[in-house]
N, C-alpha and C. Protein backbone atom coordinates (compact mmCIF):
# COMPACT_ATOMS: atom_id res chain seq x y z
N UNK A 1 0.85 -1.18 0.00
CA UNK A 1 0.00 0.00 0.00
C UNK A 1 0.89 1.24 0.00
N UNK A 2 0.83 2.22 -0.80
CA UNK A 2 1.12 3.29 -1.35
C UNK A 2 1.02 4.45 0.16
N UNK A 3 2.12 5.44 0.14
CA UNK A 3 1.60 6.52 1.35
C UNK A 3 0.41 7.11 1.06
N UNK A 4 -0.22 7.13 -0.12
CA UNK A 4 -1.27 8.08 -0.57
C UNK A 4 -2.59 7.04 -0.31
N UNK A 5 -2.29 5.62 -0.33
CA UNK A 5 -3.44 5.20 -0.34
C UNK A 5 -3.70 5.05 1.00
N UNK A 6 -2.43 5.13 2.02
CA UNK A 6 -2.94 4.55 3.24
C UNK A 6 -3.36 6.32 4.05
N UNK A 7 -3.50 7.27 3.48
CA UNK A 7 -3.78 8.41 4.13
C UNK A 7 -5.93 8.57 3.37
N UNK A 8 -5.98 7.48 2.99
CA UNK A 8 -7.46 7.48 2.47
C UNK A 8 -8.06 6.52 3.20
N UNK A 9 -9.24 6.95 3.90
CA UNK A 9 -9.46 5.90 4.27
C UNK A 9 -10.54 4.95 3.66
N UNK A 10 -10.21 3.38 3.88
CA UNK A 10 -10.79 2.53 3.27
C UNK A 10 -12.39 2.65 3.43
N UNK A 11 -13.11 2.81 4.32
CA UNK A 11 -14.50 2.48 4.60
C UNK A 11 -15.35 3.63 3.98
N UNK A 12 -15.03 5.36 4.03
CA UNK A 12 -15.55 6.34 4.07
C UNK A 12 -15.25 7.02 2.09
N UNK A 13 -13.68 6.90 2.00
CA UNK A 13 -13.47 7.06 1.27
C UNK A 13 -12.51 8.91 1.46
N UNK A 14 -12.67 9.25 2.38
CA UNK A 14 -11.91 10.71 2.98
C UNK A 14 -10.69 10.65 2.79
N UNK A 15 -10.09 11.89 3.01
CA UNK A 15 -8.59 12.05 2.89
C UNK A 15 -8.46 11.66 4.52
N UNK A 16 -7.19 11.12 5.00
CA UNK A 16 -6.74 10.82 6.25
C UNK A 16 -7.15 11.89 7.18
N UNK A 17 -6.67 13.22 6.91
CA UNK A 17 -6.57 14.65 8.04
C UNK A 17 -5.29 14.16 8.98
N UNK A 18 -4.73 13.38 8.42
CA UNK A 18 -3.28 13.56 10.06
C UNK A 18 -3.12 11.75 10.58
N UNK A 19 -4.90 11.59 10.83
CA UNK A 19 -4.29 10.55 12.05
C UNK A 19 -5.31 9.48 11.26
N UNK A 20 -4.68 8.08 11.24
CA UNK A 20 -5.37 7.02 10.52
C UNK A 20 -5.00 5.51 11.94
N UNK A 21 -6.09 4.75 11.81
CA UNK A 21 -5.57 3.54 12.41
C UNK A 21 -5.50 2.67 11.98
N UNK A 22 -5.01 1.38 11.88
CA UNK A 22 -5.36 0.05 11.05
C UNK A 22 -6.27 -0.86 11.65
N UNK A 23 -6.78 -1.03 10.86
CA UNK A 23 -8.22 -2.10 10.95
C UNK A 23 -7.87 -2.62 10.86
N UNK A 24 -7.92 -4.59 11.32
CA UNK A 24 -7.43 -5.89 10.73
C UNK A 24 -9.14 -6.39 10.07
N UNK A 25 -9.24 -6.59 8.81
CA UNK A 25 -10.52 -7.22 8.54
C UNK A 25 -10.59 -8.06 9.44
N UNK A 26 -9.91 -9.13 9.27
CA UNK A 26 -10.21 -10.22 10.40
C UNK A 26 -9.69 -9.70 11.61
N UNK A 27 -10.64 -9.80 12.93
CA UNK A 27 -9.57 -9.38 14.24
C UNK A 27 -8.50 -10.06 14.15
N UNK A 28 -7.12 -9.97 15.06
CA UNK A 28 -6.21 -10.52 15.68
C UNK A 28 -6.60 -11.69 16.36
N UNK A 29 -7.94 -11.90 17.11
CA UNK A 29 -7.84 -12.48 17.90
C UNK A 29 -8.21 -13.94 17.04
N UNK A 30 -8.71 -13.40 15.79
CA UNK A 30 -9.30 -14.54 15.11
C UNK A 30 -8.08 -14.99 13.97
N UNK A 31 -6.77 -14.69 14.13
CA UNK A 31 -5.57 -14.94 13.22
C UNK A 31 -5.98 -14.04 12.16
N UNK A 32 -6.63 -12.76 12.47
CA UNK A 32 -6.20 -11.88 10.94
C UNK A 32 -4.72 -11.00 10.70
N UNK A 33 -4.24 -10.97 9.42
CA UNK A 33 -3.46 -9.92 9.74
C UNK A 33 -3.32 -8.73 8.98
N UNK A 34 -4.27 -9.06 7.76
CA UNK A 34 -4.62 -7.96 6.81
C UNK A 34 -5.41 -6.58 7.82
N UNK A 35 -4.50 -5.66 6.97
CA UNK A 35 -5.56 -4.37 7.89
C UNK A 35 -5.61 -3.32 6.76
N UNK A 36 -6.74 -2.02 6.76
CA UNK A 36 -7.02 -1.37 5.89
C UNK A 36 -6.53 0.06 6.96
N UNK A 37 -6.80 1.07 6.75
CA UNK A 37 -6.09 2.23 6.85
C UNK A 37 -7.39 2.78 7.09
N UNK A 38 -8.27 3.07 8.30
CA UNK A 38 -9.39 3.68 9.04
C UNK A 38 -9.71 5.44 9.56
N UNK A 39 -10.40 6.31 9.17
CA UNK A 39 -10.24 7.11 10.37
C UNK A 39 -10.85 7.01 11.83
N UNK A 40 -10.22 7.56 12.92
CA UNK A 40 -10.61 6.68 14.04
C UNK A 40 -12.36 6.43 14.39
N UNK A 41 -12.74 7.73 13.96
CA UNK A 41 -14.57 7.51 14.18
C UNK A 41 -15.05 6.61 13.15
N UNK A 42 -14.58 6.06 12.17
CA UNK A 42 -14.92 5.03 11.19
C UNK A 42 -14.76 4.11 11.74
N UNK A 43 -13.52 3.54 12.39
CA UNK A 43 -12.81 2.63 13.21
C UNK A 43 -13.81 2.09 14.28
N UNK A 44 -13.77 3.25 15.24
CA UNK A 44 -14.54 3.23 16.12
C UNK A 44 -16.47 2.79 16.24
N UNK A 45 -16.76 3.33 14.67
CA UNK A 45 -17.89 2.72 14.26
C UNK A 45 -18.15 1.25 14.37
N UNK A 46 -17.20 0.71 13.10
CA UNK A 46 -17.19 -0.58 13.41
C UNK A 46 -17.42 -1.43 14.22
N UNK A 47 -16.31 -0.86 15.32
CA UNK A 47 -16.26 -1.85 16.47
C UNK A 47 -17.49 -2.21 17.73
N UNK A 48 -18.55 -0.66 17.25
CA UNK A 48 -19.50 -0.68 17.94
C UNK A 48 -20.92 -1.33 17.58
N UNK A 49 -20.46 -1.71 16.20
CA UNK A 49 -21.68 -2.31 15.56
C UNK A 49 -21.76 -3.69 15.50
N UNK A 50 -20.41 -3.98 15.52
CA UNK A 50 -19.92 -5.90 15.00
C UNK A 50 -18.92 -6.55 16.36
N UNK A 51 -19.51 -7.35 16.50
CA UNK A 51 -18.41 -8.61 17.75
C UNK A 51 -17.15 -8.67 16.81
N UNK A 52 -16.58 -9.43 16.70
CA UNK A 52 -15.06 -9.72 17.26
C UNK A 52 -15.80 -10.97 15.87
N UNK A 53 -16.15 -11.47 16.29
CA UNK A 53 -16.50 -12.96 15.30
C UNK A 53 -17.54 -12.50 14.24
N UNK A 54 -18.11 -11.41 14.61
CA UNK A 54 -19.28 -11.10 13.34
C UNK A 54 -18.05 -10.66 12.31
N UNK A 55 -17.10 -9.77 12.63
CA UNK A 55 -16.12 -9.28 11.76
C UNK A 55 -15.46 -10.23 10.62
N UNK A 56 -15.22 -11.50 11.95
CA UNK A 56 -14.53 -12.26 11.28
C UNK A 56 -15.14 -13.29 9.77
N UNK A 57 -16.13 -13.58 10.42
CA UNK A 57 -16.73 -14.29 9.11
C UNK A 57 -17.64 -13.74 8.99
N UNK A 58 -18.65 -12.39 8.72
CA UNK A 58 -19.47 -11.82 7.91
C UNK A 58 -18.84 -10.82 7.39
N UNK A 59 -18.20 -10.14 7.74
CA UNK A 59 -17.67 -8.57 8.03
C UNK A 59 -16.32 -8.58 7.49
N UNK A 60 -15.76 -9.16 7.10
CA UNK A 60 -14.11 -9.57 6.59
C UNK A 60 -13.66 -8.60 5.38
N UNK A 61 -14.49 -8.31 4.67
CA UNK A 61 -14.13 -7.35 3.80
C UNK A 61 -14.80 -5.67 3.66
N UNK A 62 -14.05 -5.01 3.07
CA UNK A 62 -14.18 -3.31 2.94
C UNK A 62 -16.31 -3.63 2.52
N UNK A 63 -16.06 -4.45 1.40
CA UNK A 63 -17.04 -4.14 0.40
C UNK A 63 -18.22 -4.71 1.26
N UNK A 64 -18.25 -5.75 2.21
CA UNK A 64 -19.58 -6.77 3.65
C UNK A 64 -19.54 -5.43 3.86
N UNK A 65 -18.16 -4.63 4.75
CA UNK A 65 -18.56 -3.69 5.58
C UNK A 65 -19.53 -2.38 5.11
N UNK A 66 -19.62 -1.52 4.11
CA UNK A 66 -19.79 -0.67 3.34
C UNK A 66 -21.32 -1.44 2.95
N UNK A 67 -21.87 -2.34 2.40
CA UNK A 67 -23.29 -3.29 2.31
C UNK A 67 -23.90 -3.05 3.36
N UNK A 68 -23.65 -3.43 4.54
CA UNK A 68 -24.38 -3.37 5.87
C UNK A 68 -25.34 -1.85 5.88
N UNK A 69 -26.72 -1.69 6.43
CA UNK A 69 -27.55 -1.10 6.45
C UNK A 69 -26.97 0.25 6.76
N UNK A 70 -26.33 -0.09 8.18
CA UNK A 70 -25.95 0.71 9.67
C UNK A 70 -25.00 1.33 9.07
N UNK A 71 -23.87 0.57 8.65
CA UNK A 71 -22.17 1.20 7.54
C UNK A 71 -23.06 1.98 7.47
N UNK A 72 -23.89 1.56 5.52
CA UNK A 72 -24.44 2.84 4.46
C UNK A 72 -24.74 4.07 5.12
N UNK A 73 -25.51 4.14 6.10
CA UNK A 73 -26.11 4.98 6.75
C UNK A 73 -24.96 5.90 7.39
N UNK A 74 -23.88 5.66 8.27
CA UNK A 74 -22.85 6.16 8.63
C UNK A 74 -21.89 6.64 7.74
N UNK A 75 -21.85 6.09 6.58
CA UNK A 75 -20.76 6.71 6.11
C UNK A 75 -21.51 7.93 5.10
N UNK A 76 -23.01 7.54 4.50
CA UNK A 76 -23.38 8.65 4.63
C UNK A 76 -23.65 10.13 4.90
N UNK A 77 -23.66 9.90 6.08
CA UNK A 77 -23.60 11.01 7.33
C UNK A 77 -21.89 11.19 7.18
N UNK A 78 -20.98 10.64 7.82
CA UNK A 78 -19.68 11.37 8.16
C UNK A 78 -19.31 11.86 7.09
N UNK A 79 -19.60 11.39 5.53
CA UNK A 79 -18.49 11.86 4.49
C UNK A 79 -18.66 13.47 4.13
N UNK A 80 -20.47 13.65 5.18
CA UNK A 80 -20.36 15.30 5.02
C UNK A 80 -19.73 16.10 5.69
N UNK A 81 -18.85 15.53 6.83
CA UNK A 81 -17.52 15.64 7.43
C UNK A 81 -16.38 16.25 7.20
N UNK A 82 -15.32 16.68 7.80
CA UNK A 82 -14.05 17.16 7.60
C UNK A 82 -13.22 15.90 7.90
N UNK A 83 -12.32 15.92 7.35
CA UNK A 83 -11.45 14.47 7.34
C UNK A 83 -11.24 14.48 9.29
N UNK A 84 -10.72 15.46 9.70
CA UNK A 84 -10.56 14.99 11.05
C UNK A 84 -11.55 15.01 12.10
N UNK A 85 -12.91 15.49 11.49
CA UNK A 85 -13.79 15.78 12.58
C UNK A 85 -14.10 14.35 13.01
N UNK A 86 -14.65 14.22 14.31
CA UNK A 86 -14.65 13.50 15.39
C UNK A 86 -15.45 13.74 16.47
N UNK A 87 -16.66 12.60 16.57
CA UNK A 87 -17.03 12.69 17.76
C UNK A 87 -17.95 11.21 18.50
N UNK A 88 -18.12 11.45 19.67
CA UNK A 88 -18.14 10.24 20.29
C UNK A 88 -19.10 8.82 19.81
N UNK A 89 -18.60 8.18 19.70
CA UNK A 89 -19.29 6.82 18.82
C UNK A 89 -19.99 6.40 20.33
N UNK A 90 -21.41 5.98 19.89
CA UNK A 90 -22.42 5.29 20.83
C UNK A 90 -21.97 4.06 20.45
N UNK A 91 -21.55 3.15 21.63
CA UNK A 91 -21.64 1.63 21.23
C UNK A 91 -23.24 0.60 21.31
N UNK A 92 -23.22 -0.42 20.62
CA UNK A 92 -24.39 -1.09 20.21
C UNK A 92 -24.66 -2.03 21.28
N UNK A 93 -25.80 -1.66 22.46
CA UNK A 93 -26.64 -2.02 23.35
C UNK A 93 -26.58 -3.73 23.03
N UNK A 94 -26.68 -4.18 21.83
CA UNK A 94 -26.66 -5.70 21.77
C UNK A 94 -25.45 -6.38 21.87
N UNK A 95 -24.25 -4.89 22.12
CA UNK A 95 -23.21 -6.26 21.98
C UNK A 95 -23.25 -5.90 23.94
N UNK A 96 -24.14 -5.41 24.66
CA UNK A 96 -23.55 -5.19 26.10
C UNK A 96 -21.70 -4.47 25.87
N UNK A 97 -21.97 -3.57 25.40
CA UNK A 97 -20.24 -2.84 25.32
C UNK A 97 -21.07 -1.28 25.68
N UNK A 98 -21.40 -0.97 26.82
CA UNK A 98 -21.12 0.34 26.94
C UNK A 98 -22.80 0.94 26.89
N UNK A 99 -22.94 2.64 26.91
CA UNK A 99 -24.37 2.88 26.51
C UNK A 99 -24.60 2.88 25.44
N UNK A 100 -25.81 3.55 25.08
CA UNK A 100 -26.48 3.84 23.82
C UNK A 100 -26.84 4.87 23.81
C-alpha cells in the first residue's frame, strides 16, 4: 500500500486529516493480519456495531462492511464531514459494550 493510499481511508473514502488507524478485517484475535487504513470515528464505528467474530466471518471485507444497512447509513452522514472531525461513537446495546 502506497503513502497516498494509506492516508485514504478505506470504509468512508476521505482524505486521512493527520491521524489514521489500522483495521485488521479479520480481528487478531481470530488470526487476521490484513488491515485497511481507518479514520478513528470510522474505526470506532465498526467496532461498535460488530463482535469480534461477526467481523470475522461476515464482516471480513471493505465491500460486507460498506453493504451493511448501519455502515451505508454512517458513512453517509460522516463523508459530510471534515477528514478529522470526530465525535463520540455510541456503542451497540446488543453487543452489552457500553451505553447507547
Amino acid at each position: 500500500m502506497t503513502a497516498a493510499e494509506e492516508d485514504v481511508c478505506a470504509l468512508c473514502g476521505r482524505p486521512g486529516g493527520g491521524r489514521m488507524e489500522k483495521h485488521h478485517l479479520v480481528p487478531r484475535l481470530k488470526g487476521g493480519k490484513e488491515t485497511v487504513p481507518l479514520h478513528p470515528i470510522c474505526h470506532r464505528k465498526l467496532h461498535s456495531l460488530f463482535t469480534e467474530s461477526e467481523l470475522a466471518t461476515a464482516y471480513n471485507t471493505i465491500e460486507a462492511l460498506q453493504a451493511h444497512p448501519d455502515v451505508a447509513a454512517f458513512i453517509s452522514w460522516v463523508r459530510k464531514r471534515p477528514a478529522g472531525f470526530h465525535k463520540r461513537t455510541r456503542t451497540a446495546q446488543r453487543n452489552g459494550r457500553g451505553r447507547t
